[in-house]
Protein backbone atom coordinates (compact mmCIF):
# COMPACT_ATOMS: atom_id res chain seq x y z
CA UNK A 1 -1.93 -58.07 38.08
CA UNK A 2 0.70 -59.81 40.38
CA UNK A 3 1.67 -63.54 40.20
CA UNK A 4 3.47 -65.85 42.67
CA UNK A 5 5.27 -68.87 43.45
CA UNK A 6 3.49 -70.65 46.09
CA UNK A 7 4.94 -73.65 47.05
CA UNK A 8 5.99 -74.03 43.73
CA UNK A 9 2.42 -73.76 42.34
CA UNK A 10 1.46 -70.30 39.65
CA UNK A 11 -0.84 -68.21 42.01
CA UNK A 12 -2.01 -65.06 41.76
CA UNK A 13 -2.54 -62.46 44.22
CA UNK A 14 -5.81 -61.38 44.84
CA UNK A 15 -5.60 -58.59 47.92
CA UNK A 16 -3.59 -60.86 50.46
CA UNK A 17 -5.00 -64.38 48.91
CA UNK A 18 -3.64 -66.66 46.51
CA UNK A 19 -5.70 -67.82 43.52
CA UNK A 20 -4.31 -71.13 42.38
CA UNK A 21 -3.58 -70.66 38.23
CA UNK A 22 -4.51 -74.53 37.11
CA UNK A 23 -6.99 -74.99 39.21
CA UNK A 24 -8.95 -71.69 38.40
CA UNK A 25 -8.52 -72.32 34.51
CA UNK A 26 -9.58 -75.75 34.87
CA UNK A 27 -6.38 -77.10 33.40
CA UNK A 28 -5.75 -74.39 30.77
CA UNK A 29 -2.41 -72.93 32.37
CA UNK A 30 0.18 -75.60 34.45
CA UNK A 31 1.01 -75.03 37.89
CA UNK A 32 4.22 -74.44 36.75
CA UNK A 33 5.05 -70.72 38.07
CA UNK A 34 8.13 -70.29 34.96
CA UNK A 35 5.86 -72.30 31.90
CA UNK A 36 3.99 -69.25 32.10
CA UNK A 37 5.88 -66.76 30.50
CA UNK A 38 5.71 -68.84 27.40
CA UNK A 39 2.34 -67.95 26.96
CA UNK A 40 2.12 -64.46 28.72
CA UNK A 41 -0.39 -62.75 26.46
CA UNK A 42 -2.16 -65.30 26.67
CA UNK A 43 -2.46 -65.50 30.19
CA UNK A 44 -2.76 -62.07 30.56
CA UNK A 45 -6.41 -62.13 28.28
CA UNK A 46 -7.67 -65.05 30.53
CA UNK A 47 -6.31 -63.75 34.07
CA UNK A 48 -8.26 -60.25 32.63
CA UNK A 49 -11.56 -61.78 32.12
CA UNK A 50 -11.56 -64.49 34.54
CA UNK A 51 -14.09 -64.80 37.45
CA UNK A 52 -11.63 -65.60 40.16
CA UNK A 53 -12.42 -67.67 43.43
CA UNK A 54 -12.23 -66.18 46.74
CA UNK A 55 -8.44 -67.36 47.40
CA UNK A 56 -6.59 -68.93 50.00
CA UNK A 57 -4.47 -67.20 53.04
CA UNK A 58 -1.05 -68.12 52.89
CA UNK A 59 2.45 -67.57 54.34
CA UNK A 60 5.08 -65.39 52.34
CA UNK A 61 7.41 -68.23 54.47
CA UNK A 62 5.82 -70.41 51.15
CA UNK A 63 6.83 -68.07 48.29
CA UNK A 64 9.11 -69.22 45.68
CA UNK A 65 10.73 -66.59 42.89
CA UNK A 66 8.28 -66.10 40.51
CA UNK A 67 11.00 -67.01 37.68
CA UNK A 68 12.66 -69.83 39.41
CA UNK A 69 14.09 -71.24 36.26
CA UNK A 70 15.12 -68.67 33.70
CA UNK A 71 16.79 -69.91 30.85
CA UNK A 72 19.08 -66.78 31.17
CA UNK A 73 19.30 -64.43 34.27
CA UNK A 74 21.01 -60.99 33.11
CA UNK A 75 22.48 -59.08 35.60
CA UNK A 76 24.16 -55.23 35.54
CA UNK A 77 26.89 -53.73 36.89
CA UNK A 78 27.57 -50.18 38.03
CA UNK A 79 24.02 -48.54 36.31
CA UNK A 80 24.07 -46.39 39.16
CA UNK A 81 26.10 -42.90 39.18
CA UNK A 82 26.83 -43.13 42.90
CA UNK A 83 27.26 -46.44 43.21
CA UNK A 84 29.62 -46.56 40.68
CA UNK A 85 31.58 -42.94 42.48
CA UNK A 86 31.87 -45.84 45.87
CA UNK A 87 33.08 -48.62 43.74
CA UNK A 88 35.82 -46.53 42.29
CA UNK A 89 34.80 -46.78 38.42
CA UNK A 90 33.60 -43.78 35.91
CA UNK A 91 29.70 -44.30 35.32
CA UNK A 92 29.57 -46.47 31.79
CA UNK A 93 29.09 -44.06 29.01
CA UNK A 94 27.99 -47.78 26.41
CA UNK A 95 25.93 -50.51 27.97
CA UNK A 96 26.94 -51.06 31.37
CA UNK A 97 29.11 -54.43 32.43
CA UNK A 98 26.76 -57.61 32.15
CA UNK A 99 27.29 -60.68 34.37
CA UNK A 100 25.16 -63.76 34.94
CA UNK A 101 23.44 -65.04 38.36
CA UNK A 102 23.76 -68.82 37.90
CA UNK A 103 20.35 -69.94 38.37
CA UNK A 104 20.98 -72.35 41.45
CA UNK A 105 20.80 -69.36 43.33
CA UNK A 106 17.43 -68.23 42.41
CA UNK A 107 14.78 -68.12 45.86
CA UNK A 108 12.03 -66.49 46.93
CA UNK A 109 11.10 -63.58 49.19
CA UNK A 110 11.92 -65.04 52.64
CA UNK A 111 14.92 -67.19 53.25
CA UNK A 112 17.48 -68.49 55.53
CA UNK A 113 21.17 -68.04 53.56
CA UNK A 114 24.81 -69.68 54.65
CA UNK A 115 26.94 -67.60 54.55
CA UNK A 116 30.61 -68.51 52.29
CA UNK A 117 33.56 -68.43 54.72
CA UNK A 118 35.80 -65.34 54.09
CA UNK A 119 33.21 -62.90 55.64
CA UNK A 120 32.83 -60.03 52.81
CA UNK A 121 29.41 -61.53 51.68
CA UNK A 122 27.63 -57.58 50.66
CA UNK A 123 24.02 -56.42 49.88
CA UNK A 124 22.74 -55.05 46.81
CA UNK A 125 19.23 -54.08 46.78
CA UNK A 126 17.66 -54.03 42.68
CA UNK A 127 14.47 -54.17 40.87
CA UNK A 128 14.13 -57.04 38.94
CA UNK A 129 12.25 -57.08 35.33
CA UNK A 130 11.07 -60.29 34.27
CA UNK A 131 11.05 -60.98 29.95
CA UNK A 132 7.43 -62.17 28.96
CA UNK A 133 8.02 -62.06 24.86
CA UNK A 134 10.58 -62.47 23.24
CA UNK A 135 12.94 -59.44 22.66
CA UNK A 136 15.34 -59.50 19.96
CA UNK A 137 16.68 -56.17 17.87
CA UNK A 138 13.90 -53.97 20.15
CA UNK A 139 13.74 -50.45 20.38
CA UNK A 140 13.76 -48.60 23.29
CA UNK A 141 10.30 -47.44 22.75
CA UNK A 142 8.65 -50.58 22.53
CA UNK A 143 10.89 -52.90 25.56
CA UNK A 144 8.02 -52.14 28.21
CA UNK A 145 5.81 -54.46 25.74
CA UNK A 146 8.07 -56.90 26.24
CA UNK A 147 8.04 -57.06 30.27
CA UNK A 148 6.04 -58.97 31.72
CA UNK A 149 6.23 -57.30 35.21
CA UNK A 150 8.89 -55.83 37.86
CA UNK A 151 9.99 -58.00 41.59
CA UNK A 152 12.36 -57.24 43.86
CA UNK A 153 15.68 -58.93 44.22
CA UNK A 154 19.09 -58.69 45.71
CA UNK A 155 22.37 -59.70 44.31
CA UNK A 156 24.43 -60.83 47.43
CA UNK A 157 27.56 -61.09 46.30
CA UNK A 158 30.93 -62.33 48.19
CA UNK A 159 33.86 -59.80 47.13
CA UNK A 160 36.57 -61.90 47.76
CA UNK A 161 35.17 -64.53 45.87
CA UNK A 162 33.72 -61.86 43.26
CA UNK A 163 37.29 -60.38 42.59
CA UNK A 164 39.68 -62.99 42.76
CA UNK A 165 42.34 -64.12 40.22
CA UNK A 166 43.50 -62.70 37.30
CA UNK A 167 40.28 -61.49 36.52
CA UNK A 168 37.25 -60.74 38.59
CA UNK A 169 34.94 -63.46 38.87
CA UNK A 170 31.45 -61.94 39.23
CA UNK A 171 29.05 -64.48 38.32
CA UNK A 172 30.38 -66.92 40.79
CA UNK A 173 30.85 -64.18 43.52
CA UNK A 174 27.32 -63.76 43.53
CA UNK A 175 25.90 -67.37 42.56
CA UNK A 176 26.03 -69.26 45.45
CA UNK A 177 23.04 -70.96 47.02
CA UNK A 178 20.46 -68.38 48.14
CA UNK A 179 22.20 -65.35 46.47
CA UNK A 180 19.67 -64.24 44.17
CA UNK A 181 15.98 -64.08 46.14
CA UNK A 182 13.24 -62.74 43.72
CA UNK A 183 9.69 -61.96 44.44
CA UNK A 184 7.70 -61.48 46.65
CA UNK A 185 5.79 -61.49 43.23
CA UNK A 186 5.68 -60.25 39.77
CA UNK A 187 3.59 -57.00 39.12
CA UNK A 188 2.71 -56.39 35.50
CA UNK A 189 4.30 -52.74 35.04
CA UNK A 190 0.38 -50.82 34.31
CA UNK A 191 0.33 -51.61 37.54
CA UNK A 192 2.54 -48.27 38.62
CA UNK A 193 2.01 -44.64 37.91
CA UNK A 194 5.58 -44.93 36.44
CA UNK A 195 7.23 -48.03 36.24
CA UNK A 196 10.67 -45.84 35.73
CA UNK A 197 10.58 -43.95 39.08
CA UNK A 198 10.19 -46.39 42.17
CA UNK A 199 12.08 -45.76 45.12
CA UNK A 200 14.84 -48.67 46.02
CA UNK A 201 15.35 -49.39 49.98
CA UNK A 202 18.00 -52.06 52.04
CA UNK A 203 18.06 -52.44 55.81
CA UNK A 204 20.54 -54.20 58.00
CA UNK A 205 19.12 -55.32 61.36
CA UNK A 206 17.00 -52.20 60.95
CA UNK A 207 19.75 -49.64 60.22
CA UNK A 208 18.67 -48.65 56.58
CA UNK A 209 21.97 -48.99 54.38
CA UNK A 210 20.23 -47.87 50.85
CA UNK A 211 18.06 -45.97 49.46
CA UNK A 212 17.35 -44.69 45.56
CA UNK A 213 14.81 -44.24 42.68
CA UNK A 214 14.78 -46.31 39.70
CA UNK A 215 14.57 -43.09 37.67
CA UNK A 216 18.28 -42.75 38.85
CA UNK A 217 19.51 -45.63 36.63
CA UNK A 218 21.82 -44.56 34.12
CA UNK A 219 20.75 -47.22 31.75
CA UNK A 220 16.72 -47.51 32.29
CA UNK A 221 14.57 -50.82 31.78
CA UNK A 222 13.51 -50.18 28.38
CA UNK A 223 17.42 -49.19 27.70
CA UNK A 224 18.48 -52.21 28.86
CA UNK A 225 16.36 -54.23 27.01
CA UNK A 226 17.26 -52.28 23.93
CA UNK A 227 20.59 -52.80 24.50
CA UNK A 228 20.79 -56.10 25.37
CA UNK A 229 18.48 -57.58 22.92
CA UNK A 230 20.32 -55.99 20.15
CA UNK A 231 23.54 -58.14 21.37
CA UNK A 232 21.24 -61.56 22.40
CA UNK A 233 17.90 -62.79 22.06
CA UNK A 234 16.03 -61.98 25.59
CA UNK A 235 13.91 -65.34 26.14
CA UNK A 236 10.18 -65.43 27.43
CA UNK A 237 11.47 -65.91 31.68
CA UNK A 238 14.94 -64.57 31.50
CA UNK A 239 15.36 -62.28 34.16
CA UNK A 240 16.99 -58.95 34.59
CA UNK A 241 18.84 -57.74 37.64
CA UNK A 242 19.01 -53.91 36.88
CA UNK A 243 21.57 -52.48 39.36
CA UNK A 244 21.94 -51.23 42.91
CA UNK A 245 22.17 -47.73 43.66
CA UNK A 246 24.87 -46.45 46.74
CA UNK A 247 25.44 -47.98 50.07
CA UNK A 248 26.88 -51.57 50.01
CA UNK A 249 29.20 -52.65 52.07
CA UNK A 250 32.41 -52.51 49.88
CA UNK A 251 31.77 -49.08 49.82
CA UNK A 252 32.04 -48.04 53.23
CA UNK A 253 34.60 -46.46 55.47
CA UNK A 254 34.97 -49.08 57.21
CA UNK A 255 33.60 -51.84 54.93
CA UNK A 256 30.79 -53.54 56.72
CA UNK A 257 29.94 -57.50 55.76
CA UNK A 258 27.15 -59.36 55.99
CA UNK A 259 27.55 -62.24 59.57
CA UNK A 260 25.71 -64.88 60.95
CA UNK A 261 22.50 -63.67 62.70
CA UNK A 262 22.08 -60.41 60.74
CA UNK A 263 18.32 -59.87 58.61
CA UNK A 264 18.58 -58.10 55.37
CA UNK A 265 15.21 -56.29 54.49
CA UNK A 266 15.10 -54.93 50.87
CA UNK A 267 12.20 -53.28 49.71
CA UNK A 268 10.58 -51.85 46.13
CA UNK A 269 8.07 -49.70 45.99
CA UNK A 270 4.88 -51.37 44.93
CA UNK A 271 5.64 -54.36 44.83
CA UNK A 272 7.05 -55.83 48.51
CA UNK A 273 9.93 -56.80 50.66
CA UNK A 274 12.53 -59.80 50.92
CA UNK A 275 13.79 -60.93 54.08
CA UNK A 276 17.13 -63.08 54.59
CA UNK A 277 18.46 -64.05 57.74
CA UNK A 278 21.79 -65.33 57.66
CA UNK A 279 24.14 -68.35 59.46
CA UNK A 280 27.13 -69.78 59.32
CA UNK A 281 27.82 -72.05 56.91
CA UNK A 282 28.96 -75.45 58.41
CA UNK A 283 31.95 -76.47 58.05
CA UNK A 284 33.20 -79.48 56.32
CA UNK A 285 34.55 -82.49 58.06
């Protein structure tokens, strides 16, 4: 099953139409694309059994994130060996740093972004799980029960920003408007052969920057949610930003930054692509 965000409006994706949710169920579900994690299960049952219409074309342009209001977005840090060799850090042996995406930055699949002035904004190409029941003190072998499906994301992030000050600042490094696009949908994880081994791609203007397999994470899915949920209750919605493998920007020799007029492509397997094109922030008066 996938779900969308279609002009803010719970869809879901039927082949390359869009059933609307509320008015399929006659009322049952709201159009409200995040109120349905509360009742996942649920939705699931009905969406299972449900004769669906036909659907409407539409125009990824019109895609929102299919969490666009988590009351907690979870992101990790360094879950990937090689991307941890580039960033200059020993792969964490414990649960891997945790920083938050403030949720003003949540968008969907295709988007124009300003970019911050200082000119180090980087890509980092992740799969994104999305919580549809409420994990608290799970196991490892029962957190896929407690996904409600996988998305694409990136977590742009402005180094200077991201490590300034005493202390790094990583949540607001990568928080500002247009930093965290999700989608193009949500795809329940049955979905996949293995939900643990999909391949991970990021292209600059066409020059493809990174590539990896989710079965590369040094902390998996159902590890994370282990983890985390033993620390914090994981909320129906919250969403998880699992890591980037090798081959952002910071790592390079040279570095390479993000400018005005570039497109970042960033793809998961199964599930789609997001596309940001990027300008120049204007400046104030």
């Amino acid at each position: 099953m996938r779900i969308a965000n279609l002009s803010g409006r719970l869809v879901l994706i039927v082949g390359d139409r869009a059933v609307d949710v509320e008015e399929t169920s006659a009322g049952r579900f709201s159009a409200d694309p995040q109120a349905v994690y509360e009742r996942w299960e649920e939705f699931r049952a009905w969406a299972a059994a449900a004769k669906l219409p036909g659907g409407d074309a539409f125009d990824p342009v019109d895609l929102g994130s299919p969490a666009p209001a988590p009351r907690q977005t979870l992101a990790i840090g360094l879950n990937y060996r090689d991307h941890a060799a580039e960033s200059g850090f020993e792969a964490p042996a414990g649960l891997p740093p945790v920083f938050t995406k403030f949720a003003t930055g949540i968008s969907g699949p295709v988007t124009e972004v300003a970019l911050p002035p200082g000119g180090h904004t980087d890509w980092e190409v992740e799969l994104v799980a999305v919580v549809g029941r409420r994990a608290d003190n799970v196991p490892r072998a029962a957190a896929w029960d407690h996904v409600a499906g996988l998305a694409a994301g990136q977590d742009i992030s402005e180094r200077v920003a991201q490590l300034a000050g005493p202390a790094p600042q990583f949540s607001l490094g990568k928080s500002f408007p247009g930093f965290a696009p999700i989608g193009p949908w949500l795809v329940t994880p049955d979905e996949f052969d293995d939900p643990d081994d999909l391949e991970l791609r990021c292209a600059v203007n066409g020059e493809e920057v990174q590539k990896g397999r989710t079965r590369d994470l040094i902390h998996s899915v159902p590890a994370l949610i282990a983890g985390l949920s033993a620390v914090l209750p994981l909320l129906p919605g919250d969403v998880l930003f699992t890591g980037t493998p090798a081959g952002v920007g910071l790592g390079r020799d040279p570095q390479r930054f993000l400018a005005p007029g570039d497109e970042l492509v960033s793809t998961v397997e199964g599930i789609g692509e997001l596309r940001q094109t990027f300008v120049a922030r204007p400046t104030r008066p």
